[in-house]
N, C-alpha and C. Protein backbone atom coordinates (compact mmCIF):
# COMPACT_ATOMS: atom_id res chain seq x y z
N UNK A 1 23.49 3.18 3.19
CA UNK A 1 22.59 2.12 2.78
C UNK A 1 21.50 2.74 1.92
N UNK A 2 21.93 2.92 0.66
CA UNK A 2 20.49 3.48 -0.24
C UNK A 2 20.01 2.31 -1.13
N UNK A 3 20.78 1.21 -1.27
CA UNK A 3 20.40 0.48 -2.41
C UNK A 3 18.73 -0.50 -1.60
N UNK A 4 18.26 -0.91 -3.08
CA UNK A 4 16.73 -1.69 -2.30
C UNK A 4 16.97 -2.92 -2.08
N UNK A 5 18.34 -3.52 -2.19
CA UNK A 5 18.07 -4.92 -1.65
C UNK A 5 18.52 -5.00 -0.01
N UNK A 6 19.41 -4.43 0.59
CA UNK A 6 20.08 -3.29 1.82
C UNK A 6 18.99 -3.05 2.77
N UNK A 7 18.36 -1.69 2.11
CA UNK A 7 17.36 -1.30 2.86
C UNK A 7 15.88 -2.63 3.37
N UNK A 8 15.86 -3.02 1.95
CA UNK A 8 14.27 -4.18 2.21
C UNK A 8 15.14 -5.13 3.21
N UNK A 9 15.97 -5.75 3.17
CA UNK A 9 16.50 -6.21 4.28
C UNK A 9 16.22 -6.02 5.64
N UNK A 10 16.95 -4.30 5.67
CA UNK A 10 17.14 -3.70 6.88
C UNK A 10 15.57 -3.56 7.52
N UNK A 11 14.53 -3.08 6.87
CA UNK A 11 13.25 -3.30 7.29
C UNK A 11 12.77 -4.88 7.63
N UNK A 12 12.98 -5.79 6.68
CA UNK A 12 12.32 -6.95 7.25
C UNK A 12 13.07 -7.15 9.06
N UNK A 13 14.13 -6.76 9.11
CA UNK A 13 14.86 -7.13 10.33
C UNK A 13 14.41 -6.41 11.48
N UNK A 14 13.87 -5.13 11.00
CA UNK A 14 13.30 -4.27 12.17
C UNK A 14 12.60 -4.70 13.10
N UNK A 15 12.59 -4.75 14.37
CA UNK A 15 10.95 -5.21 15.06
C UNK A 15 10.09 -5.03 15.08
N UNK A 16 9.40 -3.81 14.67
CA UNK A 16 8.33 -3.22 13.93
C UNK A 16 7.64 -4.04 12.83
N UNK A 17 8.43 -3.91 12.22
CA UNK A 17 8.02 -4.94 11.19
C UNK A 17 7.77 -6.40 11.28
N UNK A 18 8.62 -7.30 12.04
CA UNK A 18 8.15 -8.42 12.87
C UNK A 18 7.16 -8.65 13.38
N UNK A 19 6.73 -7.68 14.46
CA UNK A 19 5.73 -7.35 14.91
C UNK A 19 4.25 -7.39 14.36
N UNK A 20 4.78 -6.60 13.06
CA UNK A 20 3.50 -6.18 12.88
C UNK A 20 2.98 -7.23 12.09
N UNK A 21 4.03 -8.08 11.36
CA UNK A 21 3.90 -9.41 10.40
C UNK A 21 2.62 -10.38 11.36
N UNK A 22 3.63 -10.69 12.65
CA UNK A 22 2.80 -11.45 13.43
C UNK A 22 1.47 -10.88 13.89
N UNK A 23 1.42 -9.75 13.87
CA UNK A 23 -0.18 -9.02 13.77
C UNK A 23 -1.46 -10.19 12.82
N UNK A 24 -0.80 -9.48 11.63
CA UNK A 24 -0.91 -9.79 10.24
C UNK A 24 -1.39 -11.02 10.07
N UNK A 25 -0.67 -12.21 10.76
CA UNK A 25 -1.02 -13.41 10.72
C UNK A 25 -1.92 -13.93 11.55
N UNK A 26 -2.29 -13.09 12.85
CA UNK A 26 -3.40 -13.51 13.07
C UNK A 26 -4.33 -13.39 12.48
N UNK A 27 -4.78 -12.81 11.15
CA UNK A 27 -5.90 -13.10 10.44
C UNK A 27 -6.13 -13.75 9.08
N UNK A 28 -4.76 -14.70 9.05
CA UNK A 28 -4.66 -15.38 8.30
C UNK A 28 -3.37 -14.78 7.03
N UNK A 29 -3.65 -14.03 7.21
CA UNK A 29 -2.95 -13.35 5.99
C UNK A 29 -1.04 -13.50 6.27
N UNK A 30 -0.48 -13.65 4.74
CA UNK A 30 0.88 -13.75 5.10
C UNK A 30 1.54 -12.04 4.08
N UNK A 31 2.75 -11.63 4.14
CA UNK A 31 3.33 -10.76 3.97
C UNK A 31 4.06 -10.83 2.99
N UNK A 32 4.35 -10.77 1.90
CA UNK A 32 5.45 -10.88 0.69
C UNK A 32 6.78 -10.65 0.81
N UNK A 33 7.66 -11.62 0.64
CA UNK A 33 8.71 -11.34 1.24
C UNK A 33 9.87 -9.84 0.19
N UNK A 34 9.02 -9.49 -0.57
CA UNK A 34 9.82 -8.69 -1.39
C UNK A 34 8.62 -7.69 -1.36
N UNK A 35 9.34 -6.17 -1.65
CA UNK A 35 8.39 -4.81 -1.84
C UNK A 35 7.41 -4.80 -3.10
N UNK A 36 6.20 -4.12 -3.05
CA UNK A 36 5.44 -4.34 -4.41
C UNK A 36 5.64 -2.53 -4.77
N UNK A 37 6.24 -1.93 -3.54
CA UNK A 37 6.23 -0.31 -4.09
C UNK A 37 7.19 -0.06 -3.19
N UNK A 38 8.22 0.64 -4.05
CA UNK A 38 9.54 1.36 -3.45
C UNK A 38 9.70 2.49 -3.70
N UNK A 39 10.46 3.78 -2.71
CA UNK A 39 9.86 5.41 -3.38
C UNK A 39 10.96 6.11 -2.69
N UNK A 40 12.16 6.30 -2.68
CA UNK A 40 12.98 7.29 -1.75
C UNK A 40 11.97 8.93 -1.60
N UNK A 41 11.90 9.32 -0.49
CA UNK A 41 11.23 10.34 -0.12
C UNK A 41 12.29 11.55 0.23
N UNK A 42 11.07 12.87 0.43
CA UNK A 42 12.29 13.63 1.13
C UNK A 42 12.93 13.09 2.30
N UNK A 43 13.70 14.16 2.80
CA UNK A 43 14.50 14.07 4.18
C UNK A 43 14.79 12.42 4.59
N UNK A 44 15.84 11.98 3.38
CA UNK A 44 16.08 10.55 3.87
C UNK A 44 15.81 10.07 3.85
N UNK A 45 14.08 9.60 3.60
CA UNK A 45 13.24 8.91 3.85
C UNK A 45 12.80 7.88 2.62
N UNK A 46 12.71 6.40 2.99
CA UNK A 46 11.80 5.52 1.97
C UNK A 46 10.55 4.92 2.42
N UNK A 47 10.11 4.97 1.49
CA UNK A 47 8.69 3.97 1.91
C UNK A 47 8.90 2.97 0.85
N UNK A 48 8.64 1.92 1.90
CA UNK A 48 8.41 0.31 1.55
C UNK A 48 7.30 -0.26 1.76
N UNK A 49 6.37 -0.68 0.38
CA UNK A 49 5.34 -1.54 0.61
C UNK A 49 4.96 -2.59 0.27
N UNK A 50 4.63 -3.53 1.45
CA UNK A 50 4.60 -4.76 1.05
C UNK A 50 3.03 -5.31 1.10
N UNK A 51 3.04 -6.48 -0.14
CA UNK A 51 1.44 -6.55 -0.70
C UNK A 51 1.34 -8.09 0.38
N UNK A 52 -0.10 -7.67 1.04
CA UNK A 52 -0.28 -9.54 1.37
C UNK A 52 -0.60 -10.15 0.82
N UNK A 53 -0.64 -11.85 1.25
CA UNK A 53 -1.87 -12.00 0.00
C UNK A 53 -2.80 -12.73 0.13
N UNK A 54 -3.58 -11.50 0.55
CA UNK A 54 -5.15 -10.77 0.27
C UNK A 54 -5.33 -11.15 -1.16
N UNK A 55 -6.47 -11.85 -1.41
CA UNK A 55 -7.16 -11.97 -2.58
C UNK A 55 -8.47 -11.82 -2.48
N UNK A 56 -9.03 -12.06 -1.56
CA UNK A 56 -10.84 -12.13 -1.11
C UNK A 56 -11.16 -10.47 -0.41
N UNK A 57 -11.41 -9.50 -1.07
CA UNK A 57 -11.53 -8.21 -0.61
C UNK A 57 -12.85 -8.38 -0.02
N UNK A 58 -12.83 -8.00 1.12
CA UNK A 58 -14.21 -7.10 2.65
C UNK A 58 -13.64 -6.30 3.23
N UNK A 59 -14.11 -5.19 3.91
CA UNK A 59 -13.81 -4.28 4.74
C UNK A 59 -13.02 -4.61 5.46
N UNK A 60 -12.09 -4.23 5.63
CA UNK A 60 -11.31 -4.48 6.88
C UNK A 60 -10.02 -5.47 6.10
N UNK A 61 -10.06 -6.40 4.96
CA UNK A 61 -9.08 -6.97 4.96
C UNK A 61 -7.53 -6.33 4.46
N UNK A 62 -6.79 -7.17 5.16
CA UNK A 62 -5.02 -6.63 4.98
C UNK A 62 -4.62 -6.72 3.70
N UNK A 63 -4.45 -5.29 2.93
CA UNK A 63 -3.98 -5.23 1.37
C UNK A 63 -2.49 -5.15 1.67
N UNK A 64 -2.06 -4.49 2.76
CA UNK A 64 -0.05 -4.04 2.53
C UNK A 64 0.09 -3.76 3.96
N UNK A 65 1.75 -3.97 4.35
CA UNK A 65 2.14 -3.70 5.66
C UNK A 65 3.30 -2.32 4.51
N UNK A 66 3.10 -1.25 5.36
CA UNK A 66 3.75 0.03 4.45
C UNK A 66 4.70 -0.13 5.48
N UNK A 67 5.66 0.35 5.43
CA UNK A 67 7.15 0.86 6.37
C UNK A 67 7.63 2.40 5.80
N UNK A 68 8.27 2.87 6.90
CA UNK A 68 8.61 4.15 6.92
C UNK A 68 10.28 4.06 6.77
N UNK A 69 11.71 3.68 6.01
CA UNK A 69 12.52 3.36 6.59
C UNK A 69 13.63 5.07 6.31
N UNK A 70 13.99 5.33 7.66
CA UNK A 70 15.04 6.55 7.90
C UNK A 70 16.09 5.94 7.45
N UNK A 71 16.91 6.43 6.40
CA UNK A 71 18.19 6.15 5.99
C UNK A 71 19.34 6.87 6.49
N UNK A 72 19.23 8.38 7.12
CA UNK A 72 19.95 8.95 7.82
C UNK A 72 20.11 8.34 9.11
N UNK A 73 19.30 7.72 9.85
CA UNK A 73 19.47 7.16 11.17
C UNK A 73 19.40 5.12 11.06
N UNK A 74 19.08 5.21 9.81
CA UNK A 74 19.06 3.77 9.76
C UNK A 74 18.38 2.82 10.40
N UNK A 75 17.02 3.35 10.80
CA UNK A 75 15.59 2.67 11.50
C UNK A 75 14.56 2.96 10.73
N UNK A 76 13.67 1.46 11.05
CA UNK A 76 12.68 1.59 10.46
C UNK A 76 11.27 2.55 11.23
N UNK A 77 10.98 3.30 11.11
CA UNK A 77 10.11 4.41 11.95
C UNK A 77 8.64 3.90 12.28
N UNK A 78 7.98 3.49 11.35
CA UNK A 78 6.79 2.74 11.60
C UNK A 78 6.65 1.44 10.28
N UNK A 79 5.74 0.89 10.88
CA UNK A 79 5.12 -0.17 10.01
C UNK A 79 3.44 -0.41 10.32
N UNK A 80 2.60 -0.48 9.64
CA UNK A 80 1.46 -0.46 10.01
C UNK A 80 0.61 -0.83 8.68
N UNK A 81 -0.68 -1.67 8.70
CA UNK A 81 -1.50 -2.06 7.57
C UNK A 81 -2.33 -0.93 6.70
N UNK A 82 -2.44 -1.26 5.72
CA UNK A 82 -3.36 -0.40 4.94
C UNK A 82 -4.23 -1.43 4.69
N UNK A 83 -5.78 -1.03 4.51
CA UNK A 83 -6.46 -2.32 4.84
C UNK A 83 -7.92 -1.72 3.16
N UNK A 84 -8.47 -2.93 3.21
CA UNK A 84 -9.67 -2.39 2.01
C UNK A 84 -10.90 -1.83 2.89
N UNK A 85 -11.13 -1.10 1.75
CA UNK A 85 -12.20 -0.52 2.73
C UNK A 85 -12.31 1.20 1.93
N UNK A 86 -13.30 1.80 2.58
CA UNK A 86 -13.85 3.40 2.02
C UNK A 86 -12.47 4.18 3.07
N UNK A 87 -12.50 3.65 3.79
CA UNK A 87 -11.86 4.84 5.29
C UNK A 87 -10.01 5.00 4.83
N UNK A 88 -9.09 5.62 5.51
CA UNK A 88 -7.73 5.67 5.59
C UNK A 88 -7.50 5.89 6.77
N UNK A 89 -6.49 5.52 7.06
CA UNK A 89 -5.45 6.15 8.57
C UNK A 89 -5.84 7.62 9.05
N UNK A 90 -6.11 7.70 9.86
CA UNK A 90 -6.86 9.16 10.32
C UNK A 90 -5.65 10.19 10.30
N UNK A 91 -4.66 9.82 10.73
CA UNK A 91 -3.02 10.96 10.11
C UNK A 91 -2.28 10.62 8.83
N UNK A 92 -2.98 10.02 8.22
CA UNK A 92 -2.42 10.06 7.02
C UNK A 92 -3.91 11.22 6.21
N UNK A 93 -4.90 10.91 6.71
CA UNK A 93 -6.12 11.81 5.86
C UNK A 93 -5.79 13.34 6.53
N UNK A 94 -5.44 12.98 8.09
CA UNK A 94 -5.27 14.71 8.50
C UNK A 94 -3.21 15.49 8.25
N UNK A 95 -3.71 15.80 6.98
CA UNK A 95 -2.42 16.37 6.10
C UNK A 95 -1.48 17.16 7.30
N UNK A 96 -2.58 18.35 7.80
CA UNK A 96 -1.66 19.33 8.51
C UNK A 96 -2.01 19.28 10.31
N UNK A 97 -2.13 17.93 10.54
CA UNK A 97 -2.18 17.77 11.62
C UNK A 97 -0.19 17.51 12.08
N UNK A 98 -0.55 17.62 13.70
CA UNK A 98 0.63 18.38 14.53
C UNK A 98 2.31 16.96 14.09
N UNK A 99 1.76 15.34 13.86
CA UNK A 99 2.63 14.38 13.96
C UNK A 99 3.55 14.71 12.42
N UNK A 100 4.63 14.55 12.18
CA UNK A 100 5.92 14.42 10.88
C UNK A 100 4.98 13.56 10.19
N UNK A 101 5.25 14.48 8.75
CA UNK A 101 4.32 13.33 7.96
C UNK A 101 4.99 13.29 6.76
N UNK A 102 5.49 12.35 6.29
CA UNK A 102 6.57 11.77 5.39
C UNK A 102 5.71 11.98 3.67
N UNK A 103 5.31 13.31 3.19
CA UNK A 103 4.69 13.17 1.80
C UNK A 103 5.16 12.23 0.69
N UNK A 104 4.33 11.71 0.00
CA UNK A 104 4.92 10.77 -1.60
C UNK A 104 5.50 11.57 -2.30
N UNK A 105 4.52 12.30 -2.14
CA UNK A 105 5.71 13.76 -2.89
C UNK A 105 5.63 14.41 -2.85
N UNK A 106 7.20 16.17 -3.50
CA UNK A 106 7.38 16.92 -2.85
C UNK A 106 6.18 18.16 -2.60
N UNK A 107 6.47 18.59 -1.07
CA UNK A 107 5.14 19.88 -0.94
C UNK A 107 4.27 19.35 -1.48
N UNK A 108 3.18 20.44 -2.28
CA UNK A 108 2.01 21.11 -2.31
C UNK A 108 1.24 19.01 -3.10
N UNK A 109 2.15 19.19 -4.78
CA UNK A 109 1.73 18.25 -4.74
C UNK A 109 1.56 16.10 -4.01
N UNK A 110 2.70 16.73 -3.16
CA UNK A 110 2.02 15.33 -2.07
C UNK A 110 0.89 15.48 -1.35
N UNK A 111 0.51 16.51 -0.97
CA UNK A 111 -0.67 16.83 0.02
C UNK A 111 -1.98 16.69 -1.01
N UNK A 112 -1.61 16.96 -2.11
CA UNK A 112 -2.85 17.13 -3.10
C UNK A 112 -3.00 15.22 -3.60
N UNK A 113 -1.48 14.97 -3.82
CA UNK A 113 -2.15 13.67 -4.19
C UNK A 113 -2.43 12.36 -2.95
N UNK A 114 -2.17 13.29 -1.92
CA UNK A 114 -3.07 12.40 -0.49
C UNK A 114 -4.68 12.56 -0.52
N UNK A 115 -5.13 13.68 -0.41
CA UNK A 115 -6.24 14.12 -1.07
C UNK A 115 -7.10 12.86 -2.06
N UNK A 116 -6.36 13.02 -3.22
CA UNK A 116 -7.25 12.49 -4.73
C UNK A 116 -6.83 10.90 -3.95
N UNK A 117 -5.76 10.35 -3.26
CA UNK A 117 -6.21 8.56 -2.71
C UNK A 117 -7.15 9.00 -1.48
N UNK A 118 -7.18 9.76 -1.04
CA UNK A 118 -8.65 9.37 -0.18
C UNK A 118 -10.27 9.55 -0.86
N UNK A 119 -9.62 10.19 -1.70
CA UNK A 119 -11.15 9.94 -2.43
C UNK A 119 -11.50 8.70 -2.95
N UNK A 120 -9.57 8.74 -3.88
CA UNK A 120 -10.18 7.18 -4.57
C UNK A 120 -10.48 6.18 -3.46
N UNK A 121 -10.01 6.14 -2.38
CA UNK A 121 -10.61 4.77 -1.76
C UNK A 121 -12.13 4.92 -1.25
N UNK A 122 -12.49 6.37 -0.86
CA UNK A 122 -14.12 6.33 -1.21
C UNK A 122 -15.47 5.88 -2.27
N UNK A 123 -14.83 6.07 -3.29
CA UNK A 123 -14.95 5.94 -4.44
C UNK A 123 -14.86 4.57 -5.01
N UNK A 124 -13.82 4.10 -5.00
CA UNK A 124 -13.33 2.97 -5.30
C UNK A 124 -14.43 1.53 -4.38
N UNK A 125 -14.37 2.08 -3.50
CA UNK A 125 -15.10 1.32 -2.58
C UNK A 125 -16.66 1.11 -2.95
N UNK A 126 -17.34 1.93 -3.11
CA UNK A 126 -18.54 1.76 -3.88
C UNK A 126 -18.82 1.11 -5.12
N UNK A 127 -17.66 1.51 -6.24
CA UNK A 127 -17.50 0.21 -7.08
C UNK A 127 -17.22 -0.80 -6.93
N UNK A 128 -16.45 -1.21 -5.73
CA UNK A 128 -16.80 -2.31 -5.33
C UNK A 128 -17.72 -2.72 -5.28
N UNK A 129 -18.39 -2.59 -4.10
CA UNK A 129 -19.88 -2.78 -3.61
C UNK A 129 -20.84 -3.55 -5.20
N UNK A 130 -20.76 -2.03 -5.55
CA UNK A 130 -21.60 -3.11 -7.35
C UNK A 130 -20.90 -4.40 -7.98
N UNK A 131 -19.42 -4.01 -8.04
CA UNK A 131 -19.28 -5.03 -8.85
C UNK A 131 -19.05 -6.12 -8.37
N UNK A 132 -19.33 -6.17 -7.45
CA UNK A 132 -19.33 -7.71 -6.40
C UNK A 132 -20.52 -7.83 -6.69
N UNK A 133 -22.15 -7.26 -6.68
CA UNK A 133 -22.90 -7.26 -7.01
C UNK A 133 -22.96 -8.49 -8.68
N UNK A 134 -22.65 -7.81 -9.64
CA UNK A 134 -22.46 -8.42 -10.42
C UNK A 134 -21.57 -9.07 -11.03
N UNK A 135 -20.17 -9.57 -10.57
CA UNK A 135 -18.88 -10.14 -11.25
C UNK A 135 -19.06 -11.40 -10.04
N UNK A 136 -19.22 -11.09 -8.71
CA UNK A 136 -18.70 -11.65 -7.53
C UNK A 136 -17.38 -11.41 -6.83
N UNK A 137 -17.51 -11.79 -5.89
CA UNK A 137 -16.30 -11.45 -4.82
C UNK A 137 -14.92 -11.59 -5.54
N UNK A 138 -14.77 -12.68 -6.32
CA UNK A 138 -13.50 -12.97 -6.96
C UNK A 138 -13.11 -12.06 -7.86
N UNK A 139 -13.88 -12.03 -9.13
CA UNK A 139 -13.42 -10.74 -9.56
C UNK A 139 -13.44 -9.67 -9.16
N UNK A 140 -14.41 -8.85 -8.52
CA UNK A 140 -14.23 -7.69 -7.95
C UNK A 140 -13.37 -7.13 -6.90
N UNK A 141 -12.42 -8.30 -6.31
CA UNK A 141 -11.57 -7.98 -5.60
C UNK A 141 -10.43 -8.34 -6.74
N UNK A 142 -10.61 -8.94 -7.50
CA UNK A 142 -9.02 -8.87 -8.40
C UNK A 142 -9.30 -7.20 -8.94
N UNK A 143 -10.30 -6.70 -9.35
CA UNK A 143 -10.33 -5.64 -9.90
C UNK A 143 -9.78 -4.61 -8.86
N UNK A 144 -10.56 -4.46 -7.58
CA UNK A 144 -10.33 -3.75 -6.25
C UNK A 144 -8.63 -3.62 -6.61
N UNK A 145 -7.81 -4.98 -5.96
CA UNK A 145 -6.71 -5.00 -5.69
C UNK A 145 -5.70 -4.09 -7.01
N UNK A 146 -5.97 -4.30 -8.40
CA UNK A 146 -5.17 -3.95 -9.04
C UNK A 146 -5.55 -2.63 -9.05
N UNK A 147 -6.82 -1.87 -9.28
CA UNK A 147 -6.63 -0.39 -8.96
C UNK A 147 -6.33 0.26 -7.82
N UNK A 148 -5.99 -0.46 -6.73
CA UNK A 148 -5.41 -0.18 -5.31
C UNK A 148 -4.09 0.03 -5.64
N UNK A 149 -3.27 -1.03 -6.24
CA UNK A 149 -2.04 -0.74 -6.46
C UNK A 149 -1.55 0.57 -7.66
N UNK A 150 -2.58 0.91 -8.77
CA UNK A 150 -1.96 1.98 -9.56
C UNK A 150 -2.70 3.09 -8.84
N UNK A 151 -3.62 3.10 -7.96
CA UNK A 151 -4.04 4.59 -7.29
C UNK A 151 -2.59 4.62 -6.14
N UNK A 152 -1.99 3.49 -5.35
CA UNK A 152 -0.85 3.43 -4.72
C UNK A 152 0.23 4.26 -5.15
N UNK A 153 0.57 3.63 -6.57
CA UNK A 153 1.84 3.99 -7.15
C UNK A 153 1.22 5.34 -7.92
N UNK A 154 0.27 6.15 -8.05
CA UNK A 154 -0.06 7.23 -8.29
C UNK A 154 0.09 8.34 -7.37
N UNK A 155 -0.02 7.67 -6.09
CA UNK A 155 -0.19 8.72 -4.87
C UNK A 155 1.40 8.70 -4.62
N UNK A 156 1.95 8.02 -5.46
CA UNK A 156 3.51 8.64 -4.78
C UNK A 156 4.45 8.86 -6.16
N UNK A 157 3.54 9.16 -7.54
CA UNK A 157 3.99 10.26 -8.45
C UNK A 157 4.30 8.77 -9.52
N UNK A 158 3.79 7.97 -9.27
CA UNK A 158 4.08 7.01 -10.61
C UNK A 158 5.36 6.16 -10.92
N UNK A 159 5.12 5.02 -11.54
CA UNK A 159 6.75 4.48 -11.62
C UNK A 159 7.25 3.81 -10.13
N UNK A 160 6.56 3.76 -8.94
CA UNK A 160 7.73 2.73 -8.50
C UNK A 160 6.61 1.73 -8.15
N UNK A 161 6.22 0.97 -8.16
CA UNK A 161 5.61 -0.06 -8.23
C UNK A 161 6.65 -1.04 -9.01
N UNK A 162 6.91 -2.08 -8.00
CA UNK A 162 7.99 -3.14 -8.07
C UNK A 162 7.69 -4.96 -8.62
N UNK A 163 8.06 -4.86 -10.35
CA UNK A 163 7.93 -6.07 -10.76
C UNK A 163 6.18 -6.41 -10.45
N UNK A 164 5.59 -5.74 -10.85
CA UNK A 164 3.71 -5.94 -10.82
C UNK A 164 3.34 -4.80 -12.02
N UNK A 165 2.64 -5.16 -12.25
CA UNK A 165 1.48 -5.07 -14.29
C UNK A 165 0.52 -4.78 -13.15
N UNK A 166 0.03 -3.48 -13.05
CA UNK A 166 -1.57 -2.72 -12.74
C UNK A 166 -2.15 -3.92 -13.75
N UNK A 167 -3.01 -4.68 -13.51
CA UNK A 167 -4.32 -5.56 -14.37
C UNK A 167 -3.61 -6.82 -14.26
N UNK A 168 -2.39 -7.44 -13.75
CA UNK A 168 -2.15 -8.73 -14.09
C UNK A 168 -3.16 -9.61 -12.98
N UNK A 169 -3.41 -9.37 -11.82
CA UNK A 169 -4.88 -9.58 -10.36
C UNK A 169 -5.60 -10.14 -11.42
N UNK A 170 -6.48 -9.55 -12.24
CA UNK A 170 -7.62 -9.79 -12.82
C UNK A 170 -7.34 -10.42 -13.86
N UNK A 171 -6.42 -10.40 -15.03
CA UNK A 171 -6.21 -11.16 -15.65
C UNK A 171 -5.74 -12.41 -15.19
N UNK A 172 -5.38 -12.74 -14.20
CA UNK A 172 -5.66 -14.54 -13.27
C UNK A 172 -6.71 -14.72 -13.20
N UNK A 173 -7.34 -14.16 -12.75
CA UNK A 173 -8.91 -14.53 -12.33
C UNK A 173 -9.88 -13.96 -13.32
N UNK A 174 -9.54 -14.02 -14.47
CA UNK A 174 -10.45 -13.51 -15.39
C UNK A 174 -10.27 -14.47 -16.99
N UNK A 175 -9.19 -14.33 -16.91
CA UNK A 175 -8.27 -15.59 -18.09
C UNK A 175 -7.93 -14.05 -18.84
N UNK A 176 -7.68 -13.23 -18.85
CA UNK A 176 -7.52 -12.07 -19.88
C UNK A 176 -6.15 -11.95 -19.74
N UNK A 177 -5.74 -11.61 -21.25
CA UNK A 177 -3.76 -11.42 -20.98
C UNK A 177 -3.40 -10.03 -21.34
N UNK A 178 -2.72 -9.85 -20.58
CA UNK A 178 -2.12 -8.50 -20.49
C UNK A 178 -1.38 -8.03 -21.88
């Protein structure tokens, strides 16, 4: 099972992923039924991410339910939110801590470009802050969201980001055409 219509399947079916959907919906938020970032990894491994839709960015709100899916064993391993905000997953920020940690990419530079997304979401986050200041919540979360997704598809070496234009967010809510 390597192909992405197979696998995205085989994940939506997981219970994990069920699970975590119905998480998800308790805060209103729903789940896309198709991947916005697809990435075969080492050792078998894909990551599948799916965008909610999140449009009103605050701390804490649900940007993606990520999945881990093993193709050698044919389970989905985890599923869990990535959320807006300055902070990340505390084992995804601690690189060489003791749990399997599935890099975007291979060696030295996956660890490095885990690194440069935890900055950017430090970073990123403060521009927020201003430009909600001055655009408002609407745009500054269309802005938020679309550089979330190309710092995304950066941290796992570029190119798989699925059927989505980095800037098309803001150009809805801005009237600007791509």
């Amino acid at each position: 099972m390597s192909g992405i219509h197979e696998i995205v399947a085989a994940v939506r079916a997981s219970e994990n992923f069920k699970s975590e959907v119905r998480y998800i919906g308790l805060g209103g938020y729903t789940v896309d039924p198709a991947p916005r970032l697809f990435k075969h990894l080492d050792d078998d491994l894909v990551r599948v991410v799916f965008a909610t839709n999140c449009t009103e960015v605050c701390d804490g709100a649900i940007v993606t339910l990520t999945t881990l899916w093993d193709r050698k064993h044919k389970y989905n391993i985890y599923a869990h939110t990535i959320c807006a905000g300055p902070g990340v997953n505390a084992l995804f920020r601690a690189i060489w801590a003791p749990m399997p940690s599935a890099l975007p990419q291979h060696g030295r530079d996956g660890e490095k470009a885990i690194m440069k997304f935890v900055a950017w979401k430090e970073a990123a986050w403060v521009k927020f802050l201003n430009d909600e200041l001055e655009l408002g919540n609407e745009e500054a979360s269309a802005i938020w969201l679309d550089n979330f997704w190309k710092a995304l598809d950066r941290l796992f070496g570029t190119g798989h980001l699925v059927e989505f234009e980095p800037g098309q967010l803001r150009a809805t809510v801005s009237g600007i055409r791509l």
